[in-house]
PDB file of N, CA and C in Angstrom:
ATOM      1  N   UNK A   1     -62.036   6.971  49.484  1.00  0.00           N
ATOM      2  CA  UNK A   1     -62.454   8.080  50.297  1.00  0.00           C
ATOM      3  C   UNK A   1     -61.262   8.861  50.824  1.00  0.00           C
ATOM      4  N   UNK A   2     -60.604   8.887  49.613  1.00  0.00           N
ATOM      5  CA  UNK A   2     -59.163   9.370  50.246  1.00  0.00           C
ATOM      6  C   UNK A   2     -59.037  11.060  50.702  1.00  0.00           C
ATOM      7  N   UNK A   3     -59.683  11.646  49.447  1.00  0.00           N
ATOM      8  CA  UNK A   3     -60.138  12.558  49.355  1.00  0.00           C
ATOM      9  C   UNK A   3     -61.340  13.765  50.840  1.00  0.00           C
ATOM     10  N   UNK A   4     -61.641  12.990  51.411  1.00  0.00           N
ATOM     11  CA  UNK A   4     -62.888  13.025  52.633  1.00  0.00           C
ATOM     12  C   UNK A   4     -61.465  12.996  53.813  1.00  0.00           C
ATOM     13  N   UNK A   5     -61.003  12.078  53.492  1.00  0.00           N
ATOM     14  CA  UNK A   5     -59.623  12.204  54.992  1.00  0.00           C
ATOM     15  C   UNK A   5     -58.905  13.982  54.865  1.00  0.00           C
ATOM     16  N   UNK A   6     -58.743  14.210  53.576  1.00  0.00           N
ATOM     17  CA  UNK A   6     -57.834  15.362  53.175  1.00  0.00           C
ATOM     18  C   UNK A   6     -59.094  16.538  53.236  1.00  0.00           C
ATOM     19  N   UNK A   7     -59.690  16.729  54.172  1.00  0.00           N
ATOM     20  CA  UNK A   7     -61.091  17.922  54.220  1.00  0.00           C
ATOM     21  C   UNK A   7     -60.898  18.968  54.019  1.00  0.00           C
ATOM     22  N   UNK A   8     -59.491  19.832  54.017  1.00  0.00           N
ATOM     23  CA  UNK A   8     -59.555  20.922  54.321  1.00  0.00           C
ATOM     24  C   UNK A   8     -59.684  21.814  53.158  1.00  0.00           C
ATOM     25  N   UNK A   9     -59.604  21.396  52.262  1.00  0.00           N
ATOM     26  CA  UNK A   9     -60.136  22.571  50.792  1.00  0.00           C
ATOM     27  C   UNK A   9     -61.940  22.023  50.997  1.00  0.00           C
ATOM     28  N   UNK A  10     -62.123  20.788  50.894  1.00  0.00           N
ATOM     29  CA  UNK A  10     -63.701  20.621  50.488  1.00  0.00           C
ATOM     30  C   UNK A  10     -64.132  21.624  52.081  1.00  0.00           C
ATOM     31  N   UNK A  11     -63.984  21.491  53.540  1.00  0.00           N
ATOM     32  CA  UNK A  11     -64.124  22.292  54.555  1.00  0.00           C
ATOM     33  C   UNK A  11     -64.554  23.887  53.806  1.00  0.00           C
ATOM     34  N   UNK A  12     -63.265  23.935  53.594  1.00  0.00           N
ATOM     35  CA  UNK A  12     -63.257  25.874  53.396  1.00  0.00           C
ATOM     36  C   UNK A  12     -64.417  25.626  51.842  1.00  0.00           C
ATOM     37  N   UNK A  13     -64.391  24.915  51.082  1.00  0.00           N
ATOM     38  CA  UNK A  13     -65.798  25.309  50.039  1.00  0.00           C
ATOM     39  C   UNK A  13     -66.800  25.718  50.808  1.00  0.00           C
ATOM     40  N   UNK A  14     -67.174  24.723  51.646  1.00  0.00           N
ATOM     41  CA  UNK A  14     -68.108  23.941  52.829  1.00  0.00           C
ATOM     42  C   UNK A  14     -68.908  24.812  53.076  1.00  0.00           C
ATOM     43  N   UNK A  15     -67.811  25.664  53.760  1.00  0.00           N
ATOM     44  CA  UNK A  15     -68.231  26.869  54.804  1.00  0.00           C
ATOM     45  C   UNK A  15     -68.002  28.169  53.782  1.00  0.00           C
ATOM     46  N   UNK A  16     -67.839  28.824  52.576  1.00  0.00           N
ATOM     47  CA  UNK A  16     -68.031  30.002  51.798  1.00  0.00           C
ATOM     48  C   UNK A  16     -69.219  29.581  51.454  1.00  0.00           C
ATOM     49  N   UNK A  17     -69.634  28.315  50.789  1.00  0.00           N
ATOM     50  CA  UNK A  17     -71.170  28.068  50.152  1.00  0.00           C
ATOM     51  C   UNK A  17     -71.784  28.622  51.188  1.00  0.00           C
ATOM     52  N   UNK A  18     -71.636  28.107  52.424  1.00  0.00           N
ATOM     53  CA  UNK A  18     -73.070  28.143  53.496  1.00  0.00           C
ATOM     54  C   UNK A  18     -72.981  29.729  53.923  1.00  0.00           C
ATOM     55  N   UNK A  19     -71.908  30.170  54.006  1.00  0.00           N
ATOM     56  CA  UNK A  19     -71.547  31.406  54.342  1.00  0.00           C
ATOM     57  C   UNK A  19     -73.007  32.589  53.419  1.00  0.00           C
ATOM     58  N   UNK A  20     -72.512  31.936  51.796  1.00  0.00           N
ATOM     59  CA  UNK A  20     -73.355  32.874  50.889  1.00  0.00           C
ATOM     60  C   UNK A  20     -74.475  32.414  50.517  1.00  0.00           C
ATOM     61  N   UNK A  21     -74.865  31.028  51.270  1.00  0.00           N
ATOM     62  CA  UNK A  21     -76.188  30.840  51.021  1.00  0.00           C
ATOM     63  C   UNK A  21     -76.710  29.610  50.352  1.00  0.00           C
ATOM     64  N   UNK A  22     -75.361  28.731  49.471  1.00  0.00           N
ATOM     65  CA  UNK A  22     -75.554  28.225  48.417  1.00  0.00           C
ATOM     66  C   UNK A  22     -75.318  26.806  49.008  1.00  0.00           C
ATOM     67  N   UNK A  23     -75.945  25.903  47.472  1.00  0.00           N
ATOM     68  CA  UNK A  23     -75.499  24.537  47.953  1.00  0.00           C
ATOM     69  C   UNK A  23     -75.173  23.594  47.019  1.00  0.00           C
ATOM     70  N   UNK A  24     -73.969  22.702  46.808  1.00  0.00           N
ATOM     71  CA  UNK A  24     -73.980  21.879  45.843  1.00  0.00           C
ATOM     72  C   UNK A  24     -74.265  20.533  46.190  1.00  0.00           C
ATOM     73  N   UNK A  25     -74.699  19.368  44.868  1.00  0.00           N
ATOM     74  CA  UNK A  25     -75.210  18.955  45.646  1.00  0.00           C
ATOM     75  C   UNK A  25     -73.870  17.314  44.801  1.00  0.00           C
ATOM     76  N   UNK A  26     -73.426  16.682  45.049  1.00  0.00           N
ATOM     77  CA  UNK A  26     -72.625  15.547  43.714  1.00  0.00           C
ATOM     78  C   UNK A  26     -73.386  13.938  43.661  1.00  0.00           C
ATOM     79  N   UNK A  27     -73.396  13.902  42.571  1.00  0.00           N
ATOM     80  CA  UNK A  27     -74.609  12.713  42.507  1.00  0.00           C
ATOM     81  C   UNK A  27     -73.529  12.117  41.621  1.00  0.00           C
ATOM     82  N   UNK A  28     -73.631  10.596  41.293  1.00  0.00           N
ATOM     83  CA  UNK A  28     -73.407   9.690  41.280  1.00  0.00           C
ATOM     84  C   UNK A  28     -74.568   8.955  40.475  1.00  0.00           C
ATOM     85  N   UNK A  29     -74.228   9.165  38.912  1.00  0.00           N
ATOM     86  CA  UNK A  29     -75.129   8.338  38.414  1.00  0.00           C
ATOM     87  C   UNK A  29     -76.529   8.536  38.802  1.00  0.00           C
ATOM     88  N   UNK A  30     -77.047   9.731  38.846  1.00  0.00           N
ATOM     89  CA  UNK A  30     -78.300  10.328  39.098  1.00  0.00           C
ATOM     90  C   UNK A  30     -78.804  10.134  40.659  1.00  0.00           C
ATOM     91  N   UNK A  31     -77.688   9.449  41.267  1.00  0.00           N
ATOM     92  CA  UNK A  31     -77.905   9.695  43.458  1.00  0.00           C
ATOM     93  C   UNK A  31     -77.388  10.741  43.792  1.00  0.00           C
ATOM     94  N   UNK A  32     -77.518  10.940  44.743  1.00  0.00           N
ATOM     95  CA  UNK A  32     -76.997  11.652  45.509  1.00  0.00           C
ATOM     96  C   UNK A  32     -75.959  11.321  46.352  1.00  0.00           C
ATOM     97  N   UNK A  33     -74.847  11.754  46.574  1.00  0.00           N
ATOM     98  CA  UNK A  33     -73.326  11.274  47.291  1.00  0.00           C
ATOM     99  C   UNK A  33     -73.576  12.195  48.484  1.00  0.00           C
ATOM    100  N   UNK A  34     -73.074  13.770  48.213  1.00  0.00           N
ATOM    101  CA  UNK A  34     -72.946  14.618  48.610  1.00  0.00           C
ATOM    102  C   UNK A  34     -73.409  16.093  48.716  1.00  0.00           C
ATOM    103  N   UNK A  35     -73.350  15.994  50.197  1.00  0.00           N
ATOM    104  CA  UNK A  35     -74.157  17.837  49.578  1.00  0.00           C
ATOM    105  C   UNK A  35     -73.209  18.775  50.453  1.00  0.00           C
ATOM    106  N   UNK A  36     -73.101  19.775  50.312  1.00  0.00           N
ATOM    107  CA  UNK A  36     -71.951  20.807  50.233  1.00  0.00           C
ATOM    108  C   UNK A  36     -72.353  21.768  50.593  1.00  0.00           C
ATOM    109  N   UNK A  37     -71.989  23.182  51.470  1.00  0.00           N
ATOM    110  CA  UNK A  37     -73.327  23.993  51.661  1.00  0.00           C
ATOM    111  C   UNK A  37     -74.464  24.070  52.655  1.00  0.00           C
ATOM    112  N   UNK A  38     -75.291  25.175  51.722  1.00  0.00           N
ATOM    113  CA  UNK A  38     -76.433  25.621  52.972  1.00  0.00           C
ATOM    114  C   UNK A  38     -77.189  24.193  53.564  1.00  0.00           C
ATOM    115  N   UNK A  39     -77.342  23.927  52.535  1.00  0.00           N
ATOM    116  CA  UNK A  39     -78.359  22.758  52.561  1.00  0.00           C
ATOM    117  C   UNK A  39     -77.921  21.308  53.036  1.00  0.00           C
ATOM    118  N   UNK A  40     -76.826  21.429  53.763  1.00  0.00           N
ATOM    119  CA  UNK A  40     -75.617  19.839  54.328  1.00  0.00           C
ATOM    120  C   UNK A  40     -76.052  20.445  55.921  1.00  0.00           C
ATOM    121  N   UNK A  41     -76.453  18.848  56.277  1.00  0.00           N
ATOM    122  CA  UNK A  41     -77.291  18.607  57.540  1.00  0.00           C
ATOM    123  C   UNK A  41     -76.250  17.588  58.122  1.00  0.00           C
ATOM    124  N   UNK A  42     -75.283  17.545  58.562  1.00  0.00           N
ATOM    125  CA  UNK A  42     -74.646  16.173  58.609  1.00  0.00           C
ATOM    126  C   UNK A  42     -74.875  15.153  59.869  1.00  0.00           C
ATOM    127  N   UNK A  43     -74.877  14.372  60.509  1.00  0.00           N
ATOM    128  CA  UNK A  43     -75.100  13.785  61.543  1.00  0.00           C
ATOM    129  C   UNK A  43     -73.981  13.469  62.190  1.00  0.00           C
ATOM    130  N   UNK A  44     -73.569  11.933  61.804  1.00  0.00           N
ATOM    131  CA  UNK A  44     -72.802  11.131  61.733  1.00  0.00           C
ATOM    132  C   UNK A  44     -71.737  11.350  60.769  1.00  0.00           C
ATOM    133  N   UNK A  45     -71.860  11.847  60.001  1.00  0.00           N
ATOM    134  CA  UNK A  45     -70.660  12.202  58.587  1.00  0.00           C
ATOM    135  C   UNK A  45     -69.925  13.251  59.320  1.00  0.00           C
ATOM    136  N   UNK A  46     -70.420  14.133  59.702  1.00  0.00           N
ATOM    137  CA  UNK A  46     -69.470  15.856  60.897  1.00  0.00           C
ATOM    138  C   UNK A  46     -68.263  15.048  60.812  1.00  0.00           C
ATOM    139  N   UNK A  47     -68.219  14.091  61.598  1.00  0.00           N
ATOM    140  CA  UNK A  47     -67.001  12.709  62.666  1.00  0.00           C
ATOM    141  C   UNK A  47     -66.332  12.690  61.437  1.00  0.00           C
ATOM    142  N   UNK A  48     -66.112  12.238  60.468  1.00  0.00           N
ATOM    143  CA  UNK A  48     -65.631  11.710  58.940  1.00  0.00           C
ATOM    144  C   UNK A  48     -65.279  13.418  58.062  1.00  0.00           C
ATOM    145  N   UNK A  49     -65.959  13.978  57.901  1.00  0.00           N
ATOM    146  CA  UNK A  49     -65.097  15.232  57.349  1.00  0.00           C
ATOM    147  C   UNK A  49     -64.811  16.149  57.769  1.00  0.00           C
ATOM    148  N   UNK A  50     -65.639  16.338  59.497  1.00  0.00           N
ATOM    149  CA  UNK A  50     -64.691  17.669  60.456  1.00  0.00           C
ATOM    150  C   UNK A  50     -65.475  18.603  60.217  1.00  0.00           C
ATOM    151  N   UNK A  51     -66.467  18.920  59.520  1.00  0.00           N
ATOM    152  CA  UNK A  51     -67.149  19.623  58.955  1.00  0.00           C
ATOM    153  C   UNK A  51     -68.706  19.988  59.385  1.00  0.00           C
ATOM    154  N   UNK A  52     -69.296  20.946  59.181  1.00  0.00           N
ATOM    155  CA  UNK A  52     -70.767  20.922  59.678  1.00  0.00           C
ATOM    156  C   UNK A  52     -71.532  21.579  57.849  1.00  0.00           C
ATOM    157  N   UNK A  53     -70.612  21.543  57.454  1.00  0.00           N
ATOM    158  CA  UNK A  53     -70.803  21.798  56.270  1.00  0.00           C
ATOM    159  C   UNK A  53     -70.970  21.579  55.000  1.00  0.00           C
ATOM    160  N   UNK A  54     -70.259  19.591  55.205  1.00  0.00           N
ATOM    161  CA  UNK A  54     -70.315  18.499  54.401  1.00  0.00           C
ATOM    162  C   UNK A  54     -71.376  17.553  54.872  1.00  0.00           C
ATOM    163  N   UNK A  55     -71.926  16.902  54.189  1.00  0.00           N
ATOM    164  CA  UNK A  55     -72.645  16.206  54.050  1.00  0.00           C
ATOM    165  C   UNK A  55     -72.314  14.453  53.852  1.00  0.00           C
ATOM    166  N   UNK A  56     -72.568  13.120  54.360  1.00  0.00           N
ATOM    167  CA  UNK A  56     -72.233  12.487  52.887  1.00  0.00           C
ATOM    168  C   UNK A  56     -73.898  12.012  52.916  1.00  0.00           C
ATOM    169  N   UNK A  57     -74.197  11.450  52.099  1.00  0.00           N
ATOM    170  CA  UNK A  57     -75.813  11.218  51.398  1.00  0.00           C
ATOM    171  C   UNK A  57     -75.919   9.680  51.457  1.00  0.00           C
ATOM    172  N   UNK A  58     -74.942   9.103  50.967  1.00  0.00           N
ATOM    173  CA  UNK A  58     -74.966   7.767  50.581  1.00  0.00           C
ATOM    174  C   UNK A  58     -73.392   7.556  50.345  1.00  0.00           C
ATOM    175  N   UNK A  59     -72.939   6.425  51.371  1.00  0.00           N
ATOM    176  CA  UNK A  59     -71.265   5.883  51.485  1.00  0.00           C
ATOM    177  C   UNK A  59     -71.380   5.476  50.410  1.00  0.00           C
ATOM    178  N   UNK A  60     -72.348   4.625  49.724  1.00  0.00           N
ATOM    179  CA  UNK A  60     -72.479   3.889  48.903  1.00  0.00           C
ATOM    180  C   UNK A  60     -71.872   4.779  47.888  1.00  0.00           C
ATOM    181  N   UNK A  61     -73.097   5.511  47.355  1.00  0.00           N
ATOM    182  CA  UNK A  61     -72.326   6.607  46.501  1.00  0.00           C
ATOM    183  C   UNK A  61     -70.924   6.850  46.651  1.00  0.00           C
ATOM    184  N   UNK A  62     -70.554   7.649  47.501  1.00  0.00           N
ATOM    185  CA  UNK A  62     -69.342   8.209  47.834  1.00  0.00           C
ATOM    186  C   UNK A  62     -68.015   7.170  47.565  1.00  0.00           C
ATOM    187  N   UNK A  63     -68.307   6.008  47.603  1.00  0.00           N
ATOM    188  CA  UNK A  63     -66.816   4.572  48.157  1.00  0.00           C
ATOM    189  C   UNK A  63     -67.366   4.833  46.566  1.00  0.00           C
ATOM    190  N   UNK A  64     -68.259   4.556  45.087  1.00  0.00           N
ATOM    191  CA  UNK A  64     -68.500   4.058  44.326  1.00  0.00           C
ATOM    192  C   UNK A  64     -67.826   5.331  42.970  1.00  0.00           C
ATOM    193  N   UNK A  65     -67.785   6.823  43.714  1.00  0.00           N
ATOM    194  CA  UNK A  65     -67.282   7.665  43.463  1.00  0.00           C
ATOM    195  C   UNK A  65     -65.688   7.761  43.639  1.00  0.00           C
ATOM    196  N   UNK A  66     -65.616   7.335  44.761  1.00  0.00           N
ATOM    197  CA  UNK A  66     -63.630   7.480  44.681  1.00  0.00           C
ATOM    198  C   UNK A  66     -63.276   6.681  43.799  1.00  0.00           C
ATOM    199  N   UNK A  67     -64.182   5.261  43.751  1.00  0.00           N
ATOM    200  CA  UNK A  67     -63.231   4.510  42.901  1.00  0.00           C
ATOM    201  C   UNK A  67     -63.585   4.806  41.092  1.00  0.00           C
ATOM    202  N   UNK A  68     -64.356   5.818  40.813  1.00  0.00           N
ATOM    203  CA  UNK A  68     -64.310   5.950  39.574  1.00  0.00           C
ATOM    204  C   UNK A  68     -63.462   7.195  39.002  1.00  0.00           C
ATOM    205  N   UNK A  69     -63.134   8.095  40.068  1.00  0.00           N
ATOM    206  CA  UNK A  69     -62.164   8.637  40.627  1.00  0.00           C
ATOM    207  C   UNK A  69     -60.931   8.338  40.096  1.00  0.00           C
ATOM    208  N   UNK A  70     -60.507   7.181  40.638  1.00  0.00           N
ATOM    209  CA  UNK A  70     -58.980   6.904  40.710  1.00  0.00           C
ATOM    210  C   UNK A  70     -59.264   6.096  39.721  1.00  0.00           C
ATOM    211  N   UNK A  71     -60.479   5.334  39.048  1.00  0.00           N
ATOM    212  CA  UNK A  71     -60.250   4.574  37.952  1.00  0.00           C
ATOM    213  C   UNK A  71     -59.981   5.525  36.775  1.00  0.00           C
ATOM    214  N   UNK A  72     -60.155   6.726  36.850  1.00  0.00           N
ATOM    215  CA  UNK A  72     -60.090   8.233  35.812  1.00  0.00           C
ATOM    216  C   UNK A  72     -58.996   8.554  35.693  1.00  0.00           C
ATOM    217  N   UNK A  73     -58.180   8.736  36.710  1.00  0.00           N
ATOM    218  CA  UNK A  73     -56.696   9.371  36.854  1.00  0.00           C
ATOM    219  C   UNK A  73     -56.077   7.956  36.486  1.00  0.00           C
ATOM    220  N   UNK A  74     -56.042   6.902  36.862  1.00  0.00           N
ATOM    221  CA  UNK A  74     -55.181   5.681  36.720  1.00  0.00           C
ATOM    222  C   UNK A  74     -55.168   5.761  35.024  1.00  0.00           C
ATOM    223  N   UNK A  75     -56.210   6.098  34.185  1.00  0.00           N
ATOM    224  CA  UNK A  75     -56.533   6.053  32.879  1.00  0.00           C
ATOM    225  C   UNK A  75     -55.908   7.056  32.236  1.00  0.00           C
ATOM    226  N   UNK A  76     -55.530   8.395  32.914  1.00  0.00           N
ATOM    227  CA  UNK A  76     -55.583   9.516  32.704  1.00  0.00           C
ATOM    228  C   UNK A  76     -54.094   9.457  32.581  1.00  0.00           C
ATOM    229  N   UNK A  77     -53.400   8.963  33.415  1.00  0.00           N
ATOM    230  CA  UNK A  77     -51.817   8.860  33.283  1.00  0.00           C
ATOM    231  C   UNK A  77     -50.787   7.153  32.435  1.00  0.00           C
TER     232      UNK A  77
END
């Protein structure tokens, strides 16, 4: 979740999506992780990305995502 500490590019997406209306949403093997955008309700997650604009859906997802993540780039280099 290294990525979620470093908010400030996913932030500024965050807030142009919601700005114009839009929403993405990142799934994980057909879940849902994250939602991005108009449609990111956050509660408890705000605290974790600073954001009113991020979402997370499922940690589960998300911890199961970084590490396929860095298992990509570790492969990748």
């Amino acid at each position: 979740m290294d990525y979620l500490k470093s908010s400030r590019p996913q932030k500024k997406v965050g807030t142009l999506l919601d700005n114009k209306g839009l929403s993405i949403s990142i799934l994980r093997k057909g879940k849902k992780a994250l939602s991005i955008g108009r449609e990111a309700s956050p509660k408890i997650s705000s605290l974790l990305t600073r954001s009113d604009d991020i979402q997370i859906d499922s940690i589960r997802q998300v911890a199961k995502l970084d590490r396929d993540i860095k298992k990509a780039n570790e492969n990748k280099n």
